[in-house]
Protein backbone atom coordinates (compact mmCIF):
# COMPACT_ATOMS: atom_id res chain seq x y z
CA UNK A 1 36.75 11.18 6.19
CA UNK A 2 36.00 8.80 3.37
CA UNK A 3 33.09 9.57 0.59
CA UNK A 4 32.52 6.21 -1.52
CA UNK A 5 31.52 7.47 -5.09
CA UNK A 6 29.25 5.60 -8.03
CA UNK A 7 31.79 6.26 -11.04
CA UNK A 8 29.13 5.53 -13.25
CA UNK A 9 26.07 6.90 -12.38
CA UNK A 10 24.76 9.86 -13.86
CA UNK A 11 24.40 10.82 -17.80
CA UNK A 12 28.30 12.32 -17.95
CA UNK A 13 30.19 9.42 -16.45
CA UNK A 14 32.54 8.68 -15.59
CA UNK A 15 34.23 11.40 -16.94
CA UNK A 16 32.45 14.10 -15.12
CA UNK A 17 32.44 12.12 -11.77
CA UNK A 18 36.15 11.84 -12.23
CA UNK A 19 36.44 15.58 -12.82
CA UNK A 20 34.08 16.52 -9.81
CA UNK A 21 36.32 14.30 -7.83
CA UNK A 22 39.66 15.94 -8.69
CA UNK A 23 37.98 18.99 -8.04
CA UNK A 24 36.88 18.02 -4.57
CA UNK A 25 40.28 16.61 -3.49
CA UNK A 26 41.68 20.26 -4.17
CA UNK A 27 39.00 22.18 -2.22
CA UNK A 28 38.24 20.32 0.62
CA UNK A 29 40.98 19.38 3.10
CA UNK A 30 40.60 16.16 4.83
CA UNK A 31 38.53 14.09 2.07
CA UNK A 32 39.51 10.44 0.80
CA UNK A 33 37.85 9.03 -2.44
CA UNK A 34 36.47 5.62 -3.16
CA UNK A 35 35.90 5.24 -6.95
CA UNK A 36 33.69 1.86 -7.63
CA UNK A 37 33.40 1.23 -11.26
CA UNK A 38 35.80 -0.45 -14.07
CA UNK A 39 38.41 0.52 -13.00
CA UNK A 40 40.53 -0.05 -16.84
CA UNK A 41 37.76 2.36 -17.98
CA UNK A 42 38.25 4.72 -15.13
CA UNK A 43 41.71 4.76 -15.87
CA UNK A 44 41.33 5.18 -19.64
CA UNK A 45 38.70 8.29 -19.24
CA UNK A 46 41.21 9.71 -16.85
CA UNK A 47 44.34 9.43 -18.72
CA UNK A 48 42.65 10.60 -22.09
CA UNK A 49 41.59 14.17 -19.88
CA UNK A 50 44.34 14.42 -17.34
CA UNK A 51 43.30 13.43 -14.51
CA UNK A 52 45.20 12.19 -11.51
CA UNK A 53 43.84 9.69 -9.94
CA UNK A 54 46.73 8.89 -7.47
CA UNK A 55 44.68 10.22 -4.47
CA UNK A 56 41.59 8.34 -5.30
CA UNK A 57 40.87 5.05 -4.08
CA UNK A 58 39.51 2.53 -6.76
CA UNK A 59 37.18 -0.77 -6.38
CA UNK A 60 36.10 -2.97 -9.43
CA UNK A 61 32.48 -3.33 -10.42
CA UNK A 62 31.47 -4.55 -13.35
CA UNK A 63 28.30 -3.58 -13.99
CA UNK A 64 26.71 -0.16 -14.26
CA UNK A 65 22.74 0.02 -13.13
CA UNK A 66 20.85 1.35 -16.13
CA UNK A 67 18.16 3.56 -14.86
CA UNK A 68 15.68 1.87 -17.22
CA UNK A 69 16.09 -1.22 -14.98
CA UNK A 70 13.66 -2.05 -11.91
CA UNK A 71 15.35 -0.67 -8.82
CA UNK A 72 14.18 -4.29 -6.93
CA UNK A 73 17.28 -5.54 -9.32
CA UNK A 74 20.09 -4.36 -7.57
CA UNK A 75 19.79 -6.56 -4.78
CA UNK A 76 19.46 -9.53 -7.68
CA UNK A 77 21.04 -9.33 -11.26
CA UNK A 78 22.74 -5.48 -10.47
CA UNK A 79 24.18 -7.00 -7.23
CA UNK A 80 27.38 -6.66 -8.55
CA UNK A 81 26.91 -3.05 -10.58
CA UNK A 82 29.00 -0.09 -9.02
CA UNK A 83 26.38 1.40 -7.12
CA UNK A 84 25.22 -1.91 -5.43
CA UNK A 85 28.94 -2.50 -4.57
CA UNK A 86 29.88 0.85 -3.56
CA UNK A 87 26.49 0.62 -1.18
CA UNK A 88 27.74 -2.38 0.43
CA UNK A 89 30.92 -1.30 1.02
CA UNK A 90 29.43 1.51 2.96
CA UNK A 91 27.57 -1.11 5.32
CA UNK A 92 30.95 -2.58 5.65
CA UNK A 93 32.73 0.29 6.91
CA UNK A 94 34.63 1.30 4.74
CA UNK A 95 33.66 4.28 4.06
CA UNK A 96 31.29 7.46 5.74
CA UNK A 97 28.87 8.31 2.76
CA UNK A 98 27.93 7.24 -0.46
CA UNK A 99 27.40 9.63 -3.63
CA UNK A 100 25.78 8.21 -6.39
CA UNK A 101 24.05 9.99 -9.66
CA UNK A 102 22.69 6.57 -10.79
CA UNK A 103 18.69 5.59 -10.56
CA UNK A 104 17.30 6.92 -7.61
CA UNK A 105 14.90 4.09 -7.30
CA UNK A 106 17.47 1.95 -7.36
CA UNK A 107 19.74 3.67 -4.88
CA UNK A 108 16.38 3.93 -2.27
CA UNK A 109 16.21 -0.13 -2.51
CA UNK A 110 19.74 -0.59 -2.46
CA UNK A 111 20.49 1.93 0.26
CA UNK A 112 17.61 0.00 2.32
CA UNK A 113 18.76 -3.25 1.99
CA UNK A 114 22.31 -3.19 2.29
CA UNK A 115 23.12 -0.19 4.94
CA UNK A 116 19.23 -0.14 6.33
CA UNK A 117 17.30 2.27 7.52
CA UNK A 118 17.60 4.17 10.95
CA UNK A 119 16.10 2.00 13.60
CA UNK A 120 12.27 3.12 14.42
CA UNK A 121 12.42 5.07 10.92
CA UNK A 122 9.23 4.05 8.68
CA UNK A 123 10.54 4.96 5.56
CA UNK A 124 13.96 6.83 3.93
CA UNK A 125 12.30 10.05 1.97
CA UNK A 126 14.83 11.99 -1.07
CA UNK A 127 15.23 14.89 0.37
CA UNK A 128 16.48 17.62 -2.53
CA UNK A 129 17.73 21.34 -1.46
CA UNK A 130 15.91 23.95 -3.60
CA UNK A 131 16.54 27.63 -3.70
CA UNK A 132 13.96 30.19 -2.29
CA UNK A 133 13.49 34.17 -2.57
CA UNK A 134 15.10 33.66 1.20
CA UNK A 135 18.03 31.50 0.49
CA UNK A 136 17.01 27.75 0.10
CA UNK A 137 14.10 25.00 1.78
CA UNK A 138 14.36 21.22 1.97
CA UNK A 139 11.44 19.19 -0.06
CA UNK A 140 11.31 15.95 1.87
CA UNK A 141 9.76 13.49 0.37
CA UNK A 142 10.99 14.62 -2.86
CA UNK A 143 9.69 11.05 -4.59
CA UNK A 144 11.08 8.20 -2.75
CA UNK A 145 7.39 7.35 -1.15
CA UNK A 146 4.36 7.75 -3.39
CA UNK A 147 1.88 6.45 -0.59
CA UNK A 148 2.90 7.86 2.87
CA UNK A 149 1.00 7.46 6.40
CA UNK A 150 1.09 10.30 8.71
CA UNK A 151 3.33 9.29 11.50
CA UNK A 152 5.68 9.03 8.07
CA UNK A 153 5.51 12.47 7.29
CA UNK A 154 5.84 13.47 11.09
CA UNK A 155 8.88 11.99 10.59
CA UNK A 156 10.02 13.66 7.55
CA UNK A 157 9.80 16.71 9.34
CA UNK A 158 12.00 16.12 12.29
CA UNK A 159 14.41 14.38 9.84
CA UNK A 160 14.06 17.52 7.48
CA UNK A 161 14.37 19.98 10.63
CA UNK A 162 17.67 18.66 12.05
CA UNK A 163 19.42 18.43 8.70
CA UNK A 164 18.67 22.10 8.19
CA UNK A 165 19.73 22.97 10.98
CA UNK A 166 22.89 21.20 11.55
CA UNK A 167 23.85 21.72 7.76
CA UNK A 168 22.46 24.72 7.04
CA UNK A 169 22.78 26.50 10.20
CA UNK A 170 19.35 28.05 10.61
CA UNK A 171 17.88 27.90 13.91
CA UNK A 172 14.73 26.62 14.71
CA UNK A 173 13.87 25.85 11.09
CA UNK A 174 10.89 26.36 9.69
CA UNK A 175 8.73 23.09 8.64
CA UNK A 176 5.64 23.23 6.57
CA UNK A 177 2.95 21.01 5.58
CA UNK A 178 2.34 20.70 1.92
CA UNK A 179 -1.12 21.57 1.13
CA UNK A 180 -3.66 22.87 -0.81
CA UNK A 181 -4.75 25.50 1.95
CA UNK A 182 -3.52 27.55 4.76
CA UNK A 183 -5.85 26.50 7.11
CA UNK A 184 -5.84 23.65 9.53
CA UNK A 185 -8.70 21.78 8.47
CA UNK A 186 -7.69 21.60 4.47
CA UNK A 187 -6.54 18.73 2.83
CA UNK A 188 -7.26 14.97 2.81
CA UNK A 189 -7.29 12.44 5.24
CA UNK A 190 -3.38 12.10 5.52
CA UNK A 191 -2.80 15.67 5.89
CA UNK A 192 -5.07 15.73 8.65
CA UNK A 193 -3.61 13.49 10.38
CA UNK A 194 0.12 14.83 9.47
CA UNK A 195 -0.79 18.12 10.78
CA UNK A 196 -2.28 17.27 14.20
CA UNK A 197 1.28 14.63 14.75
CA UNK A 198 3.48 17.57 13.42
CA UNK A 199 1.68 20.34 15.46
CA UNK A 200 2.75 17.68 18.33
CA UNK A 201 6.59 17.22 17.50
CA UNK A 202 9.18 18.97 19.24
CA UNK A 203 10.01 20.94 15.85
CA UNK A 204 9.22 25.12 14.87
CA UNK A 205 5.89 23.39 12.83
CA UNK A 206 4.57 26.56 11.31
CA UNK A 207 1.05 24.37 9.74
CA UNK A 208 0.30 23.90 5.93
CA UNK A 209 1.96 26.27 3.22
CA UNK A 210 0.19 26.34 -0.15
CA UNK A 211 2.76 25.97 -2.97
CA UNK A 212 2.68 29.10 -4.70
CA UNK A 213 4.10 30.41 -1.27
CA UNK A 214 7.04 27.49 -1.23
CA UNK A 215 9.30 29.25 -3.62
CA UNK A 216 9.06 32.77 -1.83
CA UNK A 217 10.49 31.58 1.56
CA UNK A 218 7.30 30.62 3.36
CA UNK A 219 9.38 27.48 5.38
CA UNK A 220 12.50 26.21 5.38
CA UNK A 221 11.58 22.16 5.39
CA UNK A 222 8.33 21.38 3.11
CA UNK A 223 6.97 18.23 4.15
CA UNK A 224 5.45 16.18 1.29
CA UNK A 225 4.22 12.63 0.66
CA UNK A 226 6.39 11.33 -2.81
CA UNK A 227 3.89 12.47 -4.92
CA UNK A 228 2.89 16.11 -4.10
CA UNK A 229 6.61 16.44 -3.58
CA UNK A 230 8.22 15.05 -6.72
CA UNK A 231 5.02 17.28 -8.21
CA UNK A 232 6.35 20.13 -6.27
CA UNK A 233 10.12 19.54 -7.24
CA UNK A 234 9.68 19.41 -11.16
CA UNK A 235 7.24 22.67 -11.12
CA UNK A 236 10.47 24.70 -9.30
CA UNK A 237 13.40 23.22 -11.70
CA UNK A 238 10.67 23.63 -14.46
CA UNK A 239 9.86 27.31 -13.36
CA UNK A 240 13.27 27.91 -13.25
CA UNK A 241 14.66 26.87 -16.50
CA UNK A 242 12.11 28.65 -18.03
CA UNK A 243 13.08 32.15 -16.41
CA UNK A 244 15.97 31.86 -17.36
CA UNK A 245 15.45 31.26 -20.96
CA UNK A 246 12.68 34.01 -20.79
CA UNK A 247 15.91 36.37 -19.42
CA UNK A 248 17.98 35.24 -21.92
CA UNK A 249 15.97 35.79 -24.57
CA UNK A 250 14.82 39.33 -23.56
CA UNK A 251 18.37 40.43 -23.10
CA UNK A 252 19.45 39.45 -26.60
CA UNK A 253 16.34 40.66 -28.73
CA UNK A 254 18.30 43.80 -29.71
CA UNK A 255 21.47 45.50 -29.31
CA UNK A 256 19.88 47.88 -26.77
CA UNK A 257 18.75 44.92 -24.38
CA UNK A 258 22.39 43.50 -24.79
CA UNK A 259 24.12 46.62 -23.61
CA UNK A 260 21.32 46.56 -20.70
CA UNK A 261 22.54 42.77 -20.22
CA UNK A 262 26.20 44.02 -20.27
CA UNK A 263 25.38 46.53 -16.97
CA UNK A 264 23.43 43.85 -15.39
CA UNK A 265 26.15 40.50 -15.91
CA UNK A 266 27.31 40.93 -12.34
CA UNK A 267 23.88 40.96 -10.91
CA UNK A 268 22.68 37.95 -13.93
CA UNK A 269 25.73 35.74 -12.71
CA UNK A 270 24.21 35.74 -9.40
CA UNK A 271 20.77 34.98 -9.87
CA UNK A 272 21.79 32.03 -12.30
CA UNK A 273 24.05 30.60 -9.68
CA UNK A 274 21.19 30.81 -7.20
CA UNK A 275 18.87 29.01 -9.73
CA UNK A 276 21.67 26.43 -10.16
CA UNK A 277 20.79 23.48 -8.89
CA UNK A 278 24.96 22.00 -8.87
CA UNK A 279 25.29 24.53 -6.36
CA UNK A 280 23.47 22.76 -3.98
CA UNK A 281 24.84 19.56 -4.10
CA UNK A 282 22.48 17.04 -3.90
CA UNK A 283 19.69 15.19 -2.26
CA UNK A 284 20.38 13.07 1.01
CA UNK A 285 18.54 9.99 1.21
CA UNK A 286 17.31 10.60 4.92
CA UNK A 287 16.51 7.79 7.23
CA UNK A 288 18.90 5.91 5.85
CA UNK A 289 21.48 4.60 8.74
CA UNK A 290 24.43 6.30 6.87
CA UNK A 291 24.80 9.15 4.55
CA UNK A 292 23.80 8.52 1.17
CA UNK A 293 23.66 11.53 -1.19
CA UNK A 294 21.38 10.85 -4.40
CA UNK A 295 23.06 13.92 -7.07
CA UNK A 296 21.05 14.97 -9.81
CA UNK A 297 21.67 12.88 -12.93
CA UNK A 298 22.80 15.28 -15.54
CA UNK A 299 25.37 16.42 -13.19
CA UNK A 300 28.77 18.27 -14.10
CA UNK A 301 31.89 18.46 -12.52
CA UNK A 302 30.83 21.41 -9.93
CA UNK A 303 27.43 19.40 -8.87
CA UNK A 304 29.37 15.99 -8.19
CA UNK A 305 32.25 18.65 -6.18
CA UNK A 306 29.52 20.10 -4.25
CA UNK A 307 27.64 16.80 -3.32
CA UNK A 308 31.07 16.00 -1.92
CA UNK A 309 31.05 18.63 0.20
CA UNK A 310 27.74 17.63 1.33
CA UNK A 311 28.53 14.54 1.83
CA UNK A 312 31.23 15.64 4.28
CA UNK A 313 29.23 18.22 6.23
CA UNK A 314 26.78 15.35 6.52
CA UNK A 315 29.24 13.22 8.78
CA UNK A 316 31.09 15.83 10.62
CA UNK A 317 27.94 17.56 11.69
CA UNK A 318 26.78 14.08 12.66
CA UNK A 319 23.07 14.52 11.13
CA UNK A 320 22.16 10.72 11.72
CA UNK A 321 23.53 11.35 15.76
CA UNK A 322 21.37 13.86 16.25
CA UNK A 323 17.81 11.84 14.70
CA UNK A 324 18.53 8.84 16.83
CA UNK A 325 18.72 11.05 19.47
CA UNK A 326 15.21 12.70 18.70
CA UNK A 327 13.31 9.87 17.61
């Protein structure tokens, strides 16, 4: 099982896409790496840190997509940048997913044109993995789609529902509706409409969850047009930055707080891991014909490592199978 990897997306590359890889190779058992990037400065970061690159496969591309760029670009001028060619050699076959930490505009366009979209899909959604008091929820769309039509987000939710089930293992997952309510007749026009198509879907729809309730385990899929969702995403990673630096700082005030701190470092390690998003990996682009994992960019070595391994679980538990077959 191949995983095709953008060596230059993301804040910290290559360097720390080289590391995550190396990492990954001595985890996960039966994973082959595509590096596509320049490959003399792939070998230079690699040889200046020690690391082997003999198991990794490695593709030239020289040009790296600058996130400041507009994502329609990468089917134009970018054509030739690392995450345009390691997107095509997807399509081509020669790989089984695609990891990339680059622009995520640009990997939505690029992802669309070169290895398409599922057929009878509308739209691909970003679809990040946040934690939850209960364990963790899927936030599809997470800000791929700004403007969304309800047989979209019905969509989303079957999408959303299979992936968290297959990867996740929960049965029957939960899906909620994004809104500002609990009750079936709040919202706008398009979550209406959404509700009345998802109440019809062949999925555990549970109706609209309010987003106060999202981070306490009220569904396990949150089903979002881009806006309310990328709204939604950057309250929770703001939220939890900031309790952390409020625990931080409360544990260090004094040398009485510290010893408390000292007791509690087991049971601190833990909830920071939880909060973490590298833990989780990434965000699969859903919709999209093939895996494509989108990882956060200001990821280290243990985020790209885990996207890996969700980039793997992604093929072997044959996600994209299992949505044709529901569709």
């Amino acid at each position: 099982m191949r995983v095709i990897v953008d060596a230059f997306g993301g804040d910290d590359a290559p360097l720390a896409v080289l590391q995550g890889c190396e990492l990954a190779l001595k985890e996960y058992d039966g994973v082959e790496l595509t590096l596509v990037g320049n490959i003399p400065t792939i070998k230079k970061v690699a040889s200046e840190h020690q690391i082997d690159l003999s198991q990794m496969e490695l593709i030239q591309a020289d040009d790296i997509f600058d996130i400041h760029t507009d994502p329609v670009e990468i089917r134009r001028s970018m054509s030739n940048s690392s995450m345009a060619v390691g997107l095509k050699e997807l399509a081509a076959g020669n790989g089984d997913a695609f990891l990339s930490a680059g622009s995520t505009g640009a990997l939505l366009v690029g992802a669309t044109a070169f290895v398409k979209r599922i057929k009878g899909v509308k739209r691909a959604a970003l679809a990040p993995i946040m934690p939850s008091a209960t364990g963790c929820f899927m936030l599809i769309d997470g800000g791929a789609n700004l403007d969304c039509r309800p047989e979209m987000l019905q969509q989303f939710g079957l999408m959303g529902s299979i992936y968290i089930n297959k990867i996740m293992e929960v049965p029957s997952p939960r899906v909620g509706l994004a809104n500002i309510g609990a009750e079936e007749t709040k919202g706008g026009e398009l979550q209406l409409e959404a509700y009345q198509l998802l109440k019809q879907s062949n999925i555990n729809f549970i109706g609209n969850v309010e987003a106060r309730d999202i981070p306490l385990g009220a569904c396990d899929v949150v089903v979002a047009d881009g806006f309310a969702g990328n709204m939604i995403l950057k309250s929770v990673e703001g939220m939890g930055a900031l309790m952390i630096k409020e625990l931080k700082d409360m544990f260090f005030a004094s040398t009485k707080t510290k010893i408390a701190a000292l007791l509690l470092k087991g049971q601190l390690k833990q909830f920071k891991k939880r909060m973490d998003y590298t833990e989780y990996g990434g965000a699969p682009l859903m919709g999209i014909a093939k895996p494509v994992i989108k990882a956060h960019g200001s990821s280290n070595p243990n985020a790209f490592k885990n996207a890996i391994r969700q980039a793997k679980e992604f093929v072997q538990k044959e996600v994209i199978h299992e949505i044709i077959a529901n569709l």
